[in-house]
N, C-alpha and C. Protein backbone atom coordinates (compact mmCIF):
# COMPACT_ATOMS: atom_id res chain seq x y z
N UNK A 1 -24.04 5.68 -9.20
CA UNK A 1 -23.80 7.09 -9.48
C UNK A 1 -24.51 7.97 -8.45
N UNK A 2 -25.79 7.27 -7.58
CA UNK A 2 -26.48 8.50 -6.69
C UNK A 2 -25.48 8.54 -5.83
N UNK A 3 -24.83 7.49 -5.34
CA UNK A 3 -24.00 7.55 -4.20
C UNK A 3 -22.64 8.65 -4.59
N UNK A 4 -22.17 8.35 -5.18
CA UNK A 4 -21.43 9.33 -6.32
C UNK A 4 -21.47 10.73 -6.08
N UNK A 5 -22.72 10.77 -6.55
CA UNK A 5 -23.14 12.32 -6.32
C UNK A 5 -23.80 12.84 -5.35
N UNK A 6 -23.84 12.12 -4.17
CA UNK A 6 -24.44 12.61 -2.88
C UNK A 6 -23.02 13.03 -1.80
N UNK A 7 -22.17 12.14 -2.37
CA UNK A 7 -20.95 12.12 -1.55
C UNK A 7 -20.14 13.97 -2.49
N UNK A 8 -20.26 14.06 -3.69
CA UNK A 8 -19.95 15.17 -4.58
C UNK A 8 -20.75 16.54 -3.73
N UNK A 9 -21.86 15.92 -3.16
CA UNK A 9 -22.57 17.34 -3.19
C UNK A 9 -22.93 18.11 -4.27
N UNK A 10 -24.11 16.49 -4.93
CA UNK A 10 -24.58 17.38 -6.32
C UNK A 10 -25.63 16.10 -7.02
N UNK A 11 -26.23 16.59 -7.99
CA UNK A 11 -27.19 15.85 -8.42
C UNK A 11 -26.81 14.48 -9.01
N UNK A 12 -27.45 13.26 -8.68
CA UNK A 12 -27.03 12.04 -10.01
C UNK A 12 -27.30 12.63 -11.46
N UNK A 13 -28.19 13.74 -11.39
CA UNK A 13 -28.35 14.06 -13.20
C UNK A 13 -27.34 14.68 -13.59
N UNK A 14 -26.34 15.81 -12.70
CA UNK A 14 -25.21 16.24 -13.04
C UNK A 14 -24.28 15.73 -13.26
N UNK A 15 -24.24 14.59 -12.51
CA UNK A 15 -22.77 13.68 -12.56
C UNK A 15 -23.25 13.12 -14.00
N UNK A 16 -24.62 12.35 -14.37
CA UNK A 16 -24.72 11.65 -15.88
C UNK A 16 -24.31 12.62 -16.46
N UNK A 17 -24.69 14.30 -16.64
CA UNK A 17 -24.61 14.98 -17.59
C UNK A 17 -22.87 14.95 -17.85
N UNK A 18 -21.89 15.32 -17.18
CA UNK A 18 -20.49 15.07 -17.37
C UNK A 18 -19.53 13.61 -17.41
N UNK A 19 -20.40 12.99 -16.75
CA UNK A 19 -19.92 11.31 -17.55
C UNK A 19 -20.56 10.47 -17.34
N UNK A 20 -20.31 9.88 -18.61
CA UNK A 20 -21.15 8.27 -19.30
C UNK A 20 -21.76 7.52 -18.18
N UNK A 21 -20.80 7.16 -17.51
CA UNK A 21 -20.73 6.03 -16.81
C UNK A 21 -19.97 5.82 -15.73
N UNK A 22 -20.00 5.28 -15.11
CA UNK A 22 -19.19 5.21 -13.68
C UNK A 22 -17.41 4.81 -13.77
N UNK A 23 -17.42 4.51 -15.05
CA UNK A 23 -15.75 3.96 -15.87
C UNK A 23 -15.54 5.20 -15.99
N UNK A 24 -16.15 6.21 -16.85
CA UNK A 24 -15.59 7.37 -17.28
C UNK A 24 -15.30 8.30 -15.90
N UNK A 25 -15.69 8.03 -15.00
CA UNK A 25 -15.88 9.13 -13.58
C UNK A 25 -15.00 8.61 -13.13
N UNK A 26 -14.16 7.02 -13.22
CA UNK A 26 -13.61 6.74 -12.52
C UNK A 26 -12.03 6.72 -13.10
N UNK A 27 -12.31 7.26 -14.80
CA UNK A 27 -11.13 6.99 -15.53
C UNK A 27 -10.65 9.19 -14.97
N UNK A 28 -11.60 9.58 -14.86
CA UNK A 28 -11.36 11.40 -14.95
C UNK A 28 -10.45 11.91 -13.53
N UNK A 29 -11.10 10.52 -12.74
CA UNK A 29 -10.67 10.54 -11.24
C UNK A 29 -9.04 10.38 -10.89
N UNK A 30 -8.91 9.03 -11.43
CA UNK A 30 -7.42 8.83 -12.03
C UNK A 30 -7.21 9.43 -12.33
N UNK A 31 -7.31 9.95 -13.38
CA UNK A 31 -6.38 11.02 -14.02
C UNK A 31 -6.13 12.37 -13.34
N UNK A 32 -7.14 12.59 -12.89
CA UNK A 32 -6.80 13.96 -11.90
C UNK A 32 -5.95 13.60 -10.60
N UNK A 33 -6.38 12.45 -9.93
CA UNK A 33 -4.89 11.78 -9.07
C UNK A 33 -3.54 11.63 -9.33
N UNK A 34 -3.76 11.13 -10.54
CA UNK A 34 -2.29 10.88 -11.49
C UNK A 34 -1.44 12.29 -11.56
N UNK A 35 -2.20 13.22 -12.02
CA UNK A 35 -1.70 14.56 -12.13
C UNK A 35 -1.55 15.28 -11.20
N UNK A 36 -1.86 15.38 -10.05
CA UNK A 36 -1.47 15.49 -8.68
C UNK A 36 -0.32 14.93 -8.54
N UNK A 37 -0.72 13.68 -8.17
CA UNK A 37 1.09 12.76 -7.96
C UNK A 37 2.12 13.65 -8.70
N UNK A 38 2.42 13.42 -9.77
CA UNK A 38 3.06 13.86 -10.66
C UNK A 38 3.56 15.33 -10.27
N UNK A 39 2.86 15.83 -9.80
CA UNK A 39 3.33 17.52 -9.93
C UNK A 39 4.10 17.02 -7.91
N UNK A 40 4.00 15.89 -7.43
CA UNK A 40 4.76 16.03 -6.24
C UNK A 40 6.01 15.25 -6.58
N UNK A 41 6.28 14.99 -7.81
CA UNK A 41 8.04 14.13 -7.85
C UNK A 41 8.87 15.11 -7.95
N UNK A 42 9.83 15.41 -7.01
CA UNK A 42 10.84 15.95 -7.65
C UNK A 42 12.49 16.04 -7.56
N UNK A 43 12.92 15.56 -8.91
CA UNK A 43 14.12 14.50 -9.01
C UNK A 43 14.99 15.84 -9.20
N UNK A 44 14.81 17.00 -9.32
CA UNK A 44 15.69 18.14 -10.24
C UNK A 44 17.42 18.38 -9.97
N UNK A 45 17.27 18.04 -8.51
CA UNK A 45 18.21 17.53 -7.72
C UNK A 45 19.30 16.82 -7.69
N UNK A 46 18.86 15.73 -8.77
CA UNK A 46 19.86 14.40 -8.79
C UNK A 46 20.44 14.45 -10.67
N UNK A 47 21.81 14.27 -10.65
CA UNK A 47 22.06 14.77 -11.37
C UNK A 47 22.06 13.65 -12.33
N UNK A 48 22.39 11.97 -11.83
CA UNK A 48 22.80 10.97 -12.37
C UNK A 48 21.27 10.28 -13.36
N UNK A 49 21.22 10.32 -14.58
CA UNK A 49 20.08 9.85 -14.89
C UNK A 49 19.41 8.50 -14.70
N UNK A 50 20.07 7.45 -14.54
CA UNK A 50 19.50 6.41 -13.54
C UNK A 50 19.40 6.59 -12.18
N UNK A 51 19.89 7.53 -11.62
CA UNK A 51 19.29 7.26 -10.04
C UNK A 51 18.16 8.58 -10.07
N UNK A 52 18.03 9.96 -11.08
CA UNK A 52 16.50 10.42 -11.19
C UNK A 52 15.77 9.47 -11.67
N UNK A 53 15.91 8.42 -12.45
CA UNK A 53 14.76 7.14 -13.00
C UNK A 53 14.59 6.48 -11.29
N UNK A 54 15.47 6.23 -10.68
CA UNK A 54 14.88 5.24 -9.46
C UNK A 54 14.54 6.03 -8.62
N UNK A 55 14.94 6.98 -8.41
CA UNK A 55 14.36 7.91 -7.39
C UNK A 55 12.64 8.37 -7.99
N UNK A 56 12.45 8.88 -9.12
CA UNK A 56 11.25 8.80 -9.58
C UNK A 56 10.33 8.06 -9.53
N UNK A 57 10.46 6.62 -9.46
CA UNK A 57 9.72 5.41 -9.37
C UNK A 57 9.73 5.21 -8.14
N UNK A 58 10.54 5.50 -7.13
CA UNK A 58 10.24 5.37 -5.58
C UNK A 58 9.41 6.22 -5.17
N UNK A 59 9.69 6.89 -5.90
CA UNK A 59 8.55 8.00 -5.12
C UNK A 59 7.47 8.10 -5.76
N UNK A 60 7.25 7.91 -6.92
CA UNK A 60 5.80 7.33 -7.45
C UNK A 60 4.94 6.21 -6.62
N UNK A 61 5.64 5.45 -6.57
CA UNK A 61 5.36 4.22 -5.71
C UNK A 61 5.08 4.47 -4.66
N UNK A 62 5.40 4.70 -4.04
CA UNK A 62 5.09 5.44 -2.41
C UNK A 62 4.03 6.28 -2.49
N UNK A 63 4.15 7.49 -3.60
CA UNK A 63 2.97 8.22 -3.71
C UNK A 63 1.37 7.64 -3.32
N UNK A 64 1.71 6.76 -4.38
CA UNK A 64 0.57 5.95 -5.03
C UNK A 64 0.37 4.83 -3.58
N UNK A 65 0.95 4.04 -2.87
CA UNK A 65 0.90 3.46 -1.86
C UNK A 65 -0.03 4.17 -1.20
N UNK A 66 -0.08 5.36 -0.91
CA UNK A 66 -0.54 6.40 0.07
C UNK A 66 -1.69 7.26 -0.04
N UNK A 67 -1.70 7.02 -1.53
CA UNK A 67 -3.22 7.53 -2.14
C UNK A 67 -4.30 6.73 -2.15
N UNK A 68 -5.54 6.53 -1.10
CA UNK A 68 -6.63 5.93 -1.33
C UNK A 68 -6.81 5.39 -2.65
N UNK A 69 -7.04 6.54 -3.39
CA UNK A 69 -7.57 6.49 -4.55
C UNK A 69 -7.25 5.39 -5.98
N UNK A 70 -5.69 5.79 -5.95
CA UNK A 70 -4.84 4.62 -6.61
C UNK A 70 -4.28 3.59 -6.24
N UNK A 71 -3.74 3.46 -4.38
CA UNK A 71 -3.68 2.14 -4.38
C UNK A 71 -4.96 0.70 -4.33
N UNK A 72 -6.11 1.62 -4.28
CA UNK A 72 -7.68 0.64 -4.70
C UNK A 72 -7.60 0.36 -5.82
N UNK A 73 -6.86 0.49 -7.14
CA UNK A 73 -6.93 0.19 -8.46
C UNK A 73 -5.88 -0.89 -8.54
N UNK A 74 -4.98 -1.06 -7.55
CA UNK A 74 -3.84 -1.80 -7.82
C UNK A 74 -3.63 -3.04 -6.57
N UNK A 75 -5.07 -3.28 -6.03
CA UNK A 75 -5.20 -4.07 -4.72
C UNK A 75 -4.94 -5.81 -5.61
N UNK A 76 -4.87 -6.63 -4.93
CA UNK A 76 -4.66 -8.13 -5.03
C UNK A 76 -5.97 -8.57 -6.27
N UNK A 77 -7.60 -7.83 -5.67
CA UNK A 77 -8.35 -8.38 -6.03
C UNK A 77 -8.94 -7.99 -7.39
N UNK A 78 -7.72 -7.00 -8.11
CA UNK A 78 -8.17 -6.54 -9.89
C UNK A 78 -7.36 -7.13 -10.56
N UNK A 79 -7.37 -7.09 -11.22
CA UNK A 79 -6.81 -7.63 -12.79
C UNK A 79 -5.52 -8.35 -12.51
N UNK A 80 -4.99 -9.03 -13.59
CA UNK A 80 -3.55 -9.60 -13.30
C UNK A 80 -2.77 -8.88 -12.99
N UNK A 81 -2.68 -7.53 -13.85
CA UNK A 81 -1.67 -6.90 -14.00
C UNK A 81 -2.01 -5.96 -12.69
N UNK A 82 -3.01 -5.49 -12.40
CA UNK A 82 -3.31 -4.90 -10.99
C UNK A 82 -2.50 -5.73 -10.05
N UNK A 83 -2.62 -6.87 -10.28
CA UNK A 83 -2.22 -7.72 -8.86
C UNK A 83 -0.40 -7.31 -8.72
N UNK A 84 0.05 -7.33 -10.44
CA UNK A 84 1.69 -7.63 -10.18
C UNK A 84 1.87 -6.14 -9.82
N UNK A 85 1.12 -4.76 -10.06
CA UNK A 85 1.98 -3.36 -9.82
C UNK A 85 1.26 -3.44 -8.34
N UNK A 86 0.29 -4.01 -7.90
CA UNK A 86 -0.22 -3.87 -6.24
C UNK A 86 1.05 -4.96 -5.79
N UNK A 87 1.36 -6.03 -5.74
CA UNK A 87 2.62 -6.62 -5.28
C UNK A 87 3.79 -5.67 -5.24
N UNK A 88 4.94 -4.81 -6.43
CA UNK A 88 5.57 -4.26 -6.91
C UNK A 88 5.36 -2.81 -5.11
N UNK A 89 4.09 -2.19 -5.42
CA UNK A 89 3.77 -1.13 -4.90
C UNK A 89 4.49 -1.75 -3.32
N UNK A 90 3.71 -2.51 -2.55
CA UNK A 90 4.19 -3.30 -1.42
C UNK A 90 5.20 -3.64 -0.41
N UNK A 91 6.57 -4.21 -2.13
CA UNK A 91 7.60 -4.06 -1.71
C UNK A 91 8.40 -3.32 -1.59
């Protein structure tokens, strides 16, 4: 967490005071990535509702390819299921 909060430009006691633990900083992080992504899809365009579903997921995918942040959650070396959406992401 000092590293955390040196890189923040701010105290390790501030960062404890707003989260638990380095899971919770890292679950708030995601989520604020996630919600980023998200506000850059846009299918409004396509009128056919399976090709806004694949066009959505391509471009999620790609998003996420391209984001530091989330493709480190989905590298070879986490979880099973990390491994199959980091494979998925790839191709």
């Amino acid at each position: 967490m000092n590293e955390i909060a040196k890189a923040a430009g701010c105290s390790a006691r501030r960062c404890n005071r707003y989260f638990e633990n380095r899971e919770a900083l890292r679950i708030a992080y995601v989520a604020r990535e996630t919600h980023r992504l998200s506000e850059s899809i846009d299918v409004d365009g396509i009128e056919d509702r399976a090709e806004r579903l694949v066009a959505g997921i391509v471009t999620t995918l790609r998003l996420v390819r391209e984001s530091p942040a989330l493709s480190a959650l989905v590298r070879d070396d986490r979880s099973p299921a990390g491994r199959r959406v980091g494979r998925a992401i790839r191709t």
